[in-house]
Protein backbone atom coordinates (compact mmCIF):
# COMPACT_ATOMS: atom_id res chain seq x y z
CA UNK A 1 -5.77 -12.87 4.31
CA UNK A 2 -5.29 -15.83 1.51
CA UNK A 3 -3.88 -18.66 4.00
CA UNK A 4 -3.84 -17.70 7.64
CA UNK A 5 -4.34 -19.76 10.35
CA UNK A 6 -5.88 -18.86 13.87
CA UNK A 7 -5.94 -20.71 16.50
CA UNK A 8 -8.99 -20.86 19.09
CA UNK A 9 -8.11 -21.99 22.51
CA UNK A 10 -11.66 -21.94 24.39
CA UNK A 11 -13.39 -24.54 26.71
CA UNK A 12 -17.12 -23.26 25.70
CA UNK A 13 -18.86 -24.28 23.25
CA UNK A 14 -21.55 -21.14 23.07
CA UNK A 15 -18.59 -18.79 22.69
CA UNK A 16 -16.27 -20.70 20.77
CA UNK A 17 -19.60 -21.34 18.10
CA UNK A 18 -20.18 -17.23 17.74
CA UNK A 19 -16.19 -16.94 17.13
CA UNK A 20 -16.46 -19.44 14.52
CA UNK A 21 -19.56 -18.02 13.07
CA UNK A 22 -18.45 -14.34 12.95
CA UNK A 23 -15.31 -15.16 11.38
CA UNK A 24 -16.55 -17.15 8.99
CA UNK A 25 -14.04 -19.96 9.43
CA UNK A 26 -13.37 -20.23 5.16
CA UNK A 27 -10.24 -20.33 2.54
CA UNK A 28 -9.19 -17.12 3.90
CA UNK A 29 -8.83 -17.69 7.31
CA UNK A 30 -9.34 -21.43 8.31
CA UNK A 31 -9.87 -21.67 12.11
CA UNK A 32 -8.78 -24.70 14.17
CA UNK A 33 -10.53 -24.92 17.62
CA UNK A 34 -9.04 -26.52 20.80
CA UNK A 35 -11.28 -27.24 23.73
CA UNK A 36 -8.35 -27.91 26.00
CA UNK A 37 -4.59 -27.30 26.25
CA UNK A 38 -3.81 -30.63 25.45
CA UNK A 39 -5.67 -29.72 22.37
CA UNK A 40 -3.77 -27.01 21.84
CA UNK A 41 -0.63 -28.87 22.02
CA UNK A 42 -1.42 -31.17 19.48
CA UNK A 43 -2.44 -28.50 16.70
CA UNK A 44 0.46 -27.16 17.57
CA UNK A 45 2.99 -29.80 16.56
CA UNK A 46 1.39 -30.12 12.97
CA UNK A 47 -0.03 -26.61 12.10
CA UNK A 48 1.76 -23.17 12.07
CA UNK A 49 -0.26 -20.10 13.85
CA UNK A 50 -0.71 -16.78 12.68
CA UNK A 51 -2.83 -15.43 15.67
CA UNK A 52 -4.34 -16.78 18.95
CA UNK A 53 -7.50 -16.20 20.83
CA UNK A 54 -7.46 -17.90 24.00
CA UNK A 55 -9.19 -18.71 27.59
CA UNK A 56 -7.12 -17.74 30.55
CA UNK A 57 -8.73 -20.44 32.21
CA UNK A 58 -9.11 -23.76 30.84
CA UNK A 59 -10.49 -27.38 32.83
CA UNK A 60 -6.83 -28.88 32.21
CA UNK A 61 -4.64 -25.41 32.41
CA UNK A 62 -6.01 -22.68 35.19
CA UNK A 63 -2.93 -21.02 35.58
CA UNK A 64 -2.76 -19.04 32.00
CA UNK A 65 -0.40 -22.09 30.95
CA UNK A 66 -2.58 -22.00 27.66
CA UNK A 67 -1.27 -18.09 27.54
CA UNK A 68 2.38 -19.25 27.96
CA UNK A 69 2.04 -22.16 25.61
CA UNK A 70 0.99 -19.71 22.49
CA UNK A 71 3.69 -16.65 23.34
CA UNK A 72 6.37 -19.49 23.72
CA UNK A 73 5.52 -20.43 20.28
CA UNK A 74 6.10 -16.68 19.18
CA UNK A 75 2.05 -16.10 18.14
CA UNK A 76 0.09 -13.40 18.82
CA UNK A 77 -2.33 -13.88 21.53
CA UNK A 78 -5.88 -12.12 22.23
CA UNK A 79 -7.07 -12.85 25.45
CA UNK A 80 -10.24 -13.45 25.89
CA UNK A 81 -11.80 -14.62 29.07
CA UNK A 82 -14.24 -13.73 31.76
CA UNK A 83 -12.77 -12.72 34.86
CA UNK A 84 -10.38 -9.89 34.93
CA UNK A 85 -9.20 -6.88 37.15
CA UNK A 86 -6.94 -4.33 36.40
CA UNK A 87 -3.93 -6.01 37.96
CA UNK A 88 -4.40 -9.16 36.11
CA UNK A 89 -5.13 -7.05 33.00
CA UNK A 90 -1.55 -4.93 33.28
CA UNK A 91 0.24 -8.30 33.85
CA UNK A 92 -0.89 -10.08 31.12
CA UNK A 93 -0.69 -7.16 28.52
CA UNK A 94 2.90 -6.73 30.22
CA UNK A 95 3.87 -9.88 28.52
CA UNK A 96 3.12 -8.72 24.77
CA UNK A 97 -0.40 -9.98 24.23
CA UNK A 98 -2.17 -8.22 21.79
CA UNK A 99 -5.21 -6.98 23.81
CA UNK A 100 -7.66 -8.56 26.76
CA UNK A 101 -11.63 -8.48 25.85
CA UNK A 102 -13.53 -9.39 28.76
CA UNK A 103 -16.46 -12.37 27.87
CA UNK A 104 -19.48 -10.99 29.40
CA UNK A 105 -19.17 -7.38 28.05
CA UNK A 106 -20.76 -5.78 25.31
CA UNK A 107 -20.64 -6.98 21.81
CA UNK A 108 -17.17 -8.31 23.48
CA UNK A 109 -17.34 -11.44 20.27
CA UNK A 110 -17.35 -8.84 17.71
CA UNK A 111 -14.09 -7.10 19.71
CA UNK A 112 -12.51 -10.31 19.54
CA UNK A 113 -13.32 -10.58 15.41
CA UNK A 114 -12.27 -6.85 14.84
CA UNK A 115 -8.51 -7.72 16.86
CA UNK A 116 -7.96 -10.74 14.90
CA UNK A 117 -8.49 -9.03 11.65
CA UNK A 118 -6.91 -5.79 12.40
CA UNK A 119 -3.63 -8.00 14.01
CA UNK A 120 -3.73 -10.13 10.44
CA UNK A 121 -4.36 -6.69 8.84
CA UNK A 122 -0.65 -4.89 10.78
CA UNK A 123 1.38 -7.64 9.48
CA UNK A 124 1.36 -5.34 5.94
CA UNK A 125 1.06 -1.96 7.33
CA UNK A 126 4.03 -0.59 7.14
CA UNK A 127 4.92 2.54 9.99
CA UNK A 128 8.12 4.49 10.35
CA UNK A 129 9.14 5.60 14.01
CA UNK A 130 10.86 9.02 13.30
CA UNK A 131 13.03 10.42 16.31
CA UNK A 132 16.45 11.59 16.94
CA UNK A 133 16.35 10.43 20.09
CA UNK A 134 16.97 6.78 19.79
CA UNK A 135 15.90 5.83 23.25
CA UNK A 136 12.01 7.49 22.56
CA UNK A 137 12.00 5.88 19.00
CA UNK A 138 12.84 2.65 19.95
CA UNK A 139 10.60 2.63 23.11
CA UNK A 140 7.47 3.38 20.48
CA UNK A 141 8.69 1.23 18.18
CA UNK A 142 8.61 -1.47 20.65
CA UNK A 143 4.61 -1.01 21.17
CA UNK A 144 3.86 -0.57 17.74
CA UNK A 145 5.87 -4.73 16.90
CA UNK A 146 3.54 -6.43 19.71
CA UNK A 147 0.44 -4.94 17.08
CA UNK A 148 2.46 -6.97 14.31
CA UNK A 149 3.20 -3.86 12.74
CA UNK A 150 6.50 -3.83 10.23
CA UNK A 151 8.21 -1.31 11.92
CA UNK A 152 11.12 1.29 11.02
CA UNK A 153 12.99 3.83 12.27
CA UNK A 154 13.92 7.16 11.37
CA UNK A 155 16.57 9.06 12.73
CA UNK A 156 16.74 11.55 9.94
CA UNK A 157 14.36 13.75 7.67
CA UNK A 158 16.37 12.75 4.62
CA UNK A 159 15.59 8.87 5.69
CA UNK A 160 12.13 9.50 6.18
CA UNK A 161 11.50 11.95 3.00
CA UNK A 162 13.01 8.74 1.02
CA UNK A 163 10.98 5.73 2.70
CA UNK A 164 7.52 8.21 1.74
CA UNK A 165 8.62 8.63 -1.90
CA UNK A 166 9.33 5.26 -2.32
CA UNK A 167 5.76 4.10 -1.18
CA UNK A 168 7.46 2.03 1.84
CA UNK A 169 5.25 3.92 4.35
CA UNK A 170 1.19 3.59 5.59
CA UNK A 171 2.17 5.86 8.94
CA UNK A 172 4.59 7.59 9.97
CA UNK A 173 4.94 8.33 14.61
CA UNK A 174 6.94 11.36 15.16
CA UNK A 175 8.24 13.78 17.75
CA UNK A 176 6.63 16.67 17.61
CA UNK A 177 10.10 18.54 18.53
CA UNK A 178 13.22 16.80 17.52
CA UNK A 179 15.66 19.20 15.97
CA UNK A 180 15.03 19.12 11.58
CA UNK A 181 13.00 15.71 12.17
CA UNK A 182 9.84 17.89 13.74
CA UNK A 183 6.94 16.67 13.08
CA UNK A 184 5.89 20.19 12.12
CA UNK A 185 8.39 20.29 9.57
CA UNK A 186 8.15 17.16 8.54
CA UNK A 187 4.44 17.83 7.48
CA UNK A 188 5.76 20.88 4.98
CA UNK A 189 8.45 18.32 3.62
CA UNK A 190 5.86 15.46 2.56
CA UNK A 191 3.63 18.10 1.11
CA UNK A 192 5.82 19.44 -1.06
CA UNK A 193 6.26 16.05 -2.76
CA UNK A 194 2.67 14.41 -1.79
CA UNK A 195 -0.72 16.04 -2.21
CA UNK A 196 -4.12 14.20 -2.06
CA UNK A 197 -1.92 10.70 -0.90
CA UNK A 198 -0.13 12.27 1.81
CA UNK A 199 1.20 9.21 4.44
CA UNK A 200 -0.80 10.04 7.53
CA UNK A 201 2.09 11.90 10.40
CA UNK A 202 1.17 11.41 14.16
CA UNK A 203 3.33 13.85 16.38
CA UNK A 204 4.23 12.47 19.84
CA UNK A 205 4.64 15.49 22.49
CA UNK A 206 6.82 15.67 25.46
CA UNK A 207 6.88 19.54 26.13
CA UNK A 208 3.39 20.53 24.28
CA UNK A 209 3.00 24.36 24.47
CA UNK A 210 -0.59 25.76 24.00
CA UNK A 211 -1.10 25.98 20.73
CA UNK A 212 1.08 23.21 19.46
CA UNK A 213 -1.98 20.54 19.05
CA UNK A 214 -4.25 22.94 16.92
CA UNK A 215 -1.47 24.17 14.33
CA UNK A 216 0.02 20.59 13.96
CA UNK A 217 -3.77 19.70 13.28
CA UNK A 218 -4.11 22.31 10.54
CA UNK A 219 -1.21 21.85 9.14
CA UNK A 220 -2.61 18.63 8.13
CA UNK A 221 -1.31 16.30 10.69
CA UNK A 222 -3.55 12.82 11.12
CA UNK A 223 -3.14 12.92 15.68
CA UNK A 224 -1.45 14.62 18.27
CA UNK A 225 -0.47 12.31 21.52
CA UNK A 226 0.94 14.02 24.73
CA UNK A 227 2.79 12.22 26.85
CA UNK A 228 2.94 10.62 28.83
CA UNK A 229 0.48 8.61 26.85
CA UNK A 230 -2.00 5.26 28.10
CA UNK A 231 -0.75 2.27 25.76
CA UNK A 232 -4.21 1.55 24.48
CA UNK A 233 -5.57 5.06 23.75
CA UNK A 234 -2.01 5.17 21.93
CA UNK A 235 -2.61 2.20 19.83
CA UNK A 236 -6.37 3.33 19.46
CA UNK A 237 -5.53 6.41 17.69
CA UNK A 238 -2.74 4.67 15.88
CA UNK A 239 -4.97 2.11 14.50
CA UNK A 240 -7.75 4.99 14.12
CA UNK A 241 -5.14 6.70 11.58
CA UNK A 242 -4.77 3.97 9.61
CA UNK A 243 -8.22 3.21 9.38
CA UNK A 244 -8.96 6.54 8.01
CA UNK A 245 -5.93 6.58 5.67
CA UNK A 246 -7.03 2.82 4.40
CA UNK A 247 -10.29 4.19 3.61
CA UNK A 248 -9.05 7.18 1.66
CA UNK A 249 -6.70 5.41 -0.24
CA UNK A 250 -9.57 2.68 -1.34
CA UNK A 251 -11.67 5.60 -3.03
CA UNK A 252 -8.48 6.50 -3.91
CA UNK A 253 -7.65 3.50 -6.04
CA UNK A 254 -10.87 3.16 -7.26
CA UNK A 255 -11.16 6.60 -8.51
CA UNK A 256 -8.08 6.49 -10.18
CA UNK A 257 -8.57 3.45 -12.56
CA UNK A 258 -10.39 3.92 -15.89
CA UNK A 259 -13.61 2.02 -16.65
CA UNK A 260 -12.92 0.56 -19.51
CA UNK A 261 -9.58 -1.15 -19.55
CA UNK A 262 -8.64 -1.09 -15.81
CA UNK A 263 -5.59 0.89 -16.64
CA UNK A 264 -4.95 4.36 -14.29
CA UNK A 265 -6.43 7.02 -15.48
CA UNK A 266 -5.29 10.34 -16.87
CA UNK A 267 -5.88 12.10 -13.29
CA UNK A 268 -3.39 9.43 -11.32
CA UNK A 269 -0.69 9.37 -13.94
CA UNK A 270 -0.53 13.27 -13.68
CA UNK A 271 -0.53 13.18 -9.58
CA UNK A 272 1.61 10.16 -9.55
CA UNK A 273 3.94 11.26 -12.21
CA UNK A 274 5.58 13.85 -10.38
CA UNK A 275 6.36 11.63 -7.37
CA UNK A 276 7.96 9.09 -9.33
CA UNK A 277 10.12 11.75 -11.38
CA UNK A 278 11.33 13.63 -7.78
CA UNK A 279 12.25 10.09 -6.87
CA UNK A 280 14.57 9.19 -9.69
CA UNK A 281 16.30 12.85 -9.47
CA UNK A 282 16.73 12.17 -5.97
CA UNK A 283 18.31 8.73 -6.56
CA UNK A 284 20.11 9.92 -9.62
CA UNK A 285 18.37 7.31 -11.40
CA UNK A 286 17.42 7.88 -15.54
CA UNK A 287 13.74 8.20 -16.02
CA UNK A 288 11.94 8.50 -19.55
CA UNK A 289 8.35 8.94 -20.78
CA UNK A 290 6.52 8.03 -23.60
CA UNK A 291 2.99 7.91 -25.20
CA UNK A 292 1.53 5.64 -27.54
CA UNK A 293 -1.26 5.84 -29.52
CA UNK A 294 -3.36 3.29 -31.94
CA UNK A 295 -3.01 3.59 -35.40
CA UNK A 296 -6.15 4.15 -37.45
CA UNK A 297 -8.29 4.15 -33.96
CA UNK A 298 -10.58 6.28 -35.72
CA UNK A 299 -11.21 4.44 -38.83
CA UNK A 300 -11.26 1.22 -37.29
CA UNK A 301 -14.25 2.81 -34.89
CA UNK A 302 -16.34 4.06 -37.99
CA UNK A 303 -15.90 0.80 -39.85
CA UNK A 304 -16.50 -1.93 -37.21
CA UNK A 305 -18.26 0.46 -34.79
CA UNK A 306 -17.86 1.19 -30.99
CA UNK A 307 -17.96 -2.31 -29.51
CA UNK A 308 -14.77 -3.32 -31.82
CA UNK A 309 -13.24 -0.59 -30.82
CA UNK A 310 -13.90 -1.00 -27.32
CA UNK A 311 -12.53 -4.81 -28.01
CA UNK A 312 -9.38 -3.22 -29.21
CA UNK A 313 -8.45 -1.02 -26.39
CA UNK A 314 -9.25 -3.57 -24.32
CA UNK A 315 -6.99 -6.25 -25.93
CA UNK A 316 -3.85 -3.48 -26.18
CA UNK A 317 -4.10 -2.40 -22.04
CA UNK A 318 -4.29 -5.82 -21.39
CA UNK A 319 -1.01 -6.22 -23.68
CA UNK A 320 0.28 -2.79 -21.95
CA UNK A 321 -0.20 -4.32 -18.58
CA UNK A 322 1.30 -8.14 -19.18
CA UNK A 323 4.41 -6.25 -20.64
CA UNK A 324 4.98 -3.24 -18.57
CA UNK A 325 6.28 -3.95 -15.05
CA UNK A 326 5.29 -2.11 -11.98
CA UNK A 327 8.04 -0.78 -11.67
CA UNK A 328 6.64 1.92 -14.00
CA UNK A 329 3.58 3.87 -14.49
CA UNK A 330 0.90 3.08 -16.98
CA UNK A 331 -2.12 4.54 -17.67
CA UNK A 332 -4.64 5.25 -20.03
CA UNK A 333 -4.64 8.61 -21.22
CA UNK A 334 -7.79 9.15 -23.12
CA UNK A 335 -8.88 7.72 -26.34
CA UNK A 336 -6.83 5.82 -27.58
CA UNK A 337 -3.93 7.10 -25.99
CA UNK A 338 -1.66 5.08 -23.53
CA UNK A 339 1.11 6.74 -21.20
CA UNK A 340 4.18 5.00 -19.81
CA UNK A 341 6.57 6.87 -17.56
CA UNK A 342 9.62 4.74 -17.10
CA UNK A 343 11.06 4.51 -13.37
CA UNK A 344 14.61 3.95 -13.71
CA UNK A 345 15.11 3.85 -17.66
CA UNK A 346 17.49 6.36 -19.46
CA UNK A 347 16.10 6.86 -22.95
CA UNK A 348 18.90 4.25 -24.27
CA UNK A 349 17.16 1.58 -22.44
CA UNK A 350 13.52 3.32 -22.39
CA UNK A 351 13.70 2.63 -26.63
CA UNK A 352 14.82 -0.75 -26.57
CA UNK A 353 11.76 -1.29 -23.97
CA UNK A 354 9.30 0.54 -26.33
CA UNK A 355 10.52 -1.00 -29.25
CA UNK A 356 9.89 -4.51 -27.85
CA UNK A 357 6.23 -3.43 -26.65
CA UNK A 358 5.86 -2.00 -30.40
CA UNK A 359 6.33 -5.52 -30.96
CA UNK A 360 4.59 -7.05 -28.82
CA UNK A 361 1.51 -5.20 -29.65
CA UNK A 362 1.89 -5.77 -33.62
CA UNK A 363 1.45 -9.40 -33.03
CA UNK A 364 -1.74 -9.21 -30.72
CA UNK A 365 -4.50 -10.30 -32.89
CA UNK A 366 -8.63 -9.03 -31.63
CA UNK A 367 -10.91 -11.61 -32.74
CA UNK A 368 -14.59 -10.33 -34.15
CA UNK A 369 -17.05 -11.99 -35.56
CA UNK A 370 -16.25 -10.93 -38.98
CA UNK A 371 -12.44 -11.10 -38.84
CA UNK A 372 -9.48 -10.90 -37.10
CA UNK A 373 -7.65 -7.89 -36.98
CA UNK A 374 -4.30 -6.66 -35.79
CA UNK A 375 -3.16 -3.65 -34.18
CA UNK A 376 -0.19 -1.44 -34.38
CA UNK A 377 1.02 1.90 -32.07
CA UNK A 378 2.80 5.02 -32.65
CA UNK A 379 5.25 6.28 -29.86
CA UNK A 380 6.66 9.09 -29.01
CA UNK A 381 9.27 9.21 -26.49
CA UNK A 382 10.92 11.69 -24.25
CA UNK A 383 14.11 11.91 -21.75
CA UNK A 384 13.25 13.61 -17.97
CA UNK A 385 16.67 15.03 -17.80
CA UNK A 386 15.53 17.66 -15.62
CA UNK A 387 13.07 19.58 -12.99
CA UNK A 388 10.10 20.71 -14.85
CA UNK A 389 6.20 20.84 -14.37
CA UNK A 390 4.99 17.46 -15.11
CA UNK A 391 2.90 18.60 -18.28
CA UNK A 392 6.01 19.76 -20.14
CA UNK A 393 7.60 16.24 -20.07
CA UNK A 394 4.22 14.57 -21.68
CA UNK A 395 3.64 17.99 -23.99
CA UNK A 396 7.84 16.38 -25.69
CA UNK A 397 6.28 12.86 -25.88
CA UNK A 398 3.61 14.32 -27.44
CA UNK A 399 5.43 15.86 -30.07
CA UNK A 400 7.31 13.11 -31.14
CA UNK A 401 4.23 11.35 -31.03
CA UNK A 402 3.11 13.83 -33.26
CA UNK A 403 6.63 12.92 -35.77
CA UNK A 404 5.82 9.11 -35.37
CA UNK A 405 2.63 9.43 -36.96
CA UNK A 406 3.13 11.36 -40.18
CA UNK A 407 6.48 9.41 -40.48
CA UNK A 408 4.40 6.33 -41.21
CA UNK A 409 3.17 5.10 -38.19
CA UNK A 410 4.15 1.94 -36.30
CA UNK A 411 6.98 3.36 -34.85
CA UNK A 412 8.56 4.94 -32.46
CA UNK A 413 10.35 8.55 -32.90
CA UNK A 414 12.88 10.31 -29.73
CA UNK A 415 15.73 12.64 -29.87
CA UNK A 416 17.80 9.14 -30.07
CA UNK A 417 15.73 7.65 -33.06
CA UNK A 418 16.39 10.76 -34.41
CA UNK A 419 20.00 11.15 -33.86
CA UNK A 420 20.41 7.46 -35.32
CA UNK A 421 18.24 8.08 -38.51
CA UNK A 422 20.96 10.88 -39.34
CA UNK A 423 23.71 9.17 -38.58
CA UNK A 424 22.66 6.69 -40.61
């Protein structure tokens, strides 16, 4: 949350102090407190807002004018104040504020903290509204924009199979019977491309038949909402969802990356892979792959021992990963073996990138306390010019791998390398 701004709008001083103190007013979130709406006015003509907690009821504004200062200036607004029925509660959340936490309640100053950071947390979760029926997507779309979230809509499987392979999606909301856009089917769709990272689906119900809850459940579905639905307890389970998903993905990530050089690891490159490669068929787009391995790893280990050797691997991943965009996969493979799979590169312009990271890495120098030595790769490279199981693709890299090194090393050998050194 590197920058944000919130702005406190609160005549007491005991509960504007806890606010302050549980957020931990710092770098990440810097927190400018108002005691009056005059205050408020002021901050507001030199500082831009990223989220508002406010007092309904304030000595110079009584009349929620503090509420229609902040949603006048387009920020989002937590309400928090201590006298509330349910009338007054449906007209104020009526007018887009993000929720109403009543003062006196229960642990009501840690609500508040949790809403700010899950409000600054929406504005980068990314959910896709997927209905053919344009008046029911857009209505649902509608709720999920006052949370912050970056919304899209679906009106198609196609569009939503594409915006989950390219990574563009944290939830997807869908009818649970809409023609080929079913949330049932949906499910099988994103399987067959996804497995363990599978985008969370919540299936909205107007006509739920017995039944229909438990198999979209098994089926792996995240929620199942009937409606008609109560806003909050839709939002709860939507932000309940993401929560969960958030989680997973963190243990995720970190049991995906390899200890020593930070790089992925062998098991995310091989789950990964495949997504990546269904993607570039899909979008006709070239895609390439190619392994690269340290020349002499071995002897270099059993003449300047492990720690050396651990220096070099270190200093080529972090040559690897200043070189290779994100655009592409890279991960460490084992050993002292490297993996690249090229999103988007035919192998024309997949050997002119490997030959410039062959470069690249002969020129890195790893400095010991003996000497300085310098490095050099083998690569073998391999065209994905069609549907195959992932290993077969890395098992033709391999073999030209395999070419590279008895050729002489320090170099890289493909079908085109190959083609060119007859030619020539």
């Amino acid at each position: 949350m590197g920058g944000r701004h919130l702005l406190l709008i609160e005549d007491s001083r005991v509960f504007s102090t806890l606010i302050r103190h549980e957020i931990q007013d710092g770098p990440a979130l810097t927190v400018t407190h108002c005691a009056s709406l005059g205050d408020a006015k002021r901050a507001l003509e030199c500082q831009n807002f990223d989220v508002a907690v406010l007092d309904l009821n304030l000595p110079d504004a009584p009349n929620c004018e503090a509420l229609d200062l902040v949603l006048a200036h387009g920020i989002p607004a937590i309400v928090f104040t201590g006298s509330f029925n349910d009338s007054t509660r449906e007209r104020v959340m009526a007018r887009g504020v993000i929720d109403c936490i009543i003062k006196n309640e229960r642990d009501s100053v840690s609500n508040v903290v949790a809403t700010v950071n899950r409000i600054l947390s929406n504005a980068a979760t990314h959910v896709l509204v997927a209905d053919d029926d344009p008046q029911r997507r857009q209505a649902i779309a509608a709720v999920l924009r006052e949370q912050r979230f970056q919304v899209a809509e679906a009106g198609s499987a196609a569009d939503v199979l594409n915006a989950v392979m390219d990574g563009r999606v944290d939830l997807v909301v869908c009818e649970h019977a809409a023609g080929d856009l079913s949330a049932q089917q949906l499910l099988a769709g994103m399987r067959s491309y996804e497995a363990e990272t599978m985008v969370p689906v919540i299936a909205v119900a107007s006509q739920a038949t017995r039944g229909d809850a438990a198999r979209f459940l098994k089926a792996g579905g995240a929620d199942f909402i009937e409606r008609p639905f109560d806003r909050d307890e839709f939002l709860g389970r939507v932000n309940r969802s993401i929560t969960v998903h958030q989680r997973i993905s963190s243990l995720q990530r970190l049991a995906s990356r390899d200890y020593l050089t930070d790089l992925y690891n062998r098991r995310f490159f091989f789950q990964e892979g495949p997504r990546i490669v269904e993607k570039c068929f899909r979008s006709k787009a070239g895609s390439s792959i190619a392994i690269l391995d340290i020349d002499h790893f071995k002897r270099l280990n059993d003449t300047f021992g492990h720690e050396v050797g651990d220096l070099v691997l270190k200093a080529v991943a972090r040559t690897l990963r200043n070189f290779v965009s994100s655009d592409h996969l890279l991960a460490r493979l084992g050993g002292e073996e490297f993996g690249v799979l090229f999103d988007g590169l035919d192998i024309e312009a997949a050997t002119l990138y490997c030959e410039q990271l062959r470069e690249t890495i002969a020129r890195t120098q790893v400095v010991t306390d003996d000497e300085d030595l310098s490095i050099t790769v083998s690569i073998g490279l391999a065209p994905i010019e069609q549907r195959e199981v992932f290993d077969n693709y890395l098992h033709a890299a391999d073999q030209f791998l395999y070419m590279a090194k008895h050729a002489g090393r320090n170099r890289i050998v493909s079908e085109l390398t190959m083609i060119n050194t007859m030619a020539s």
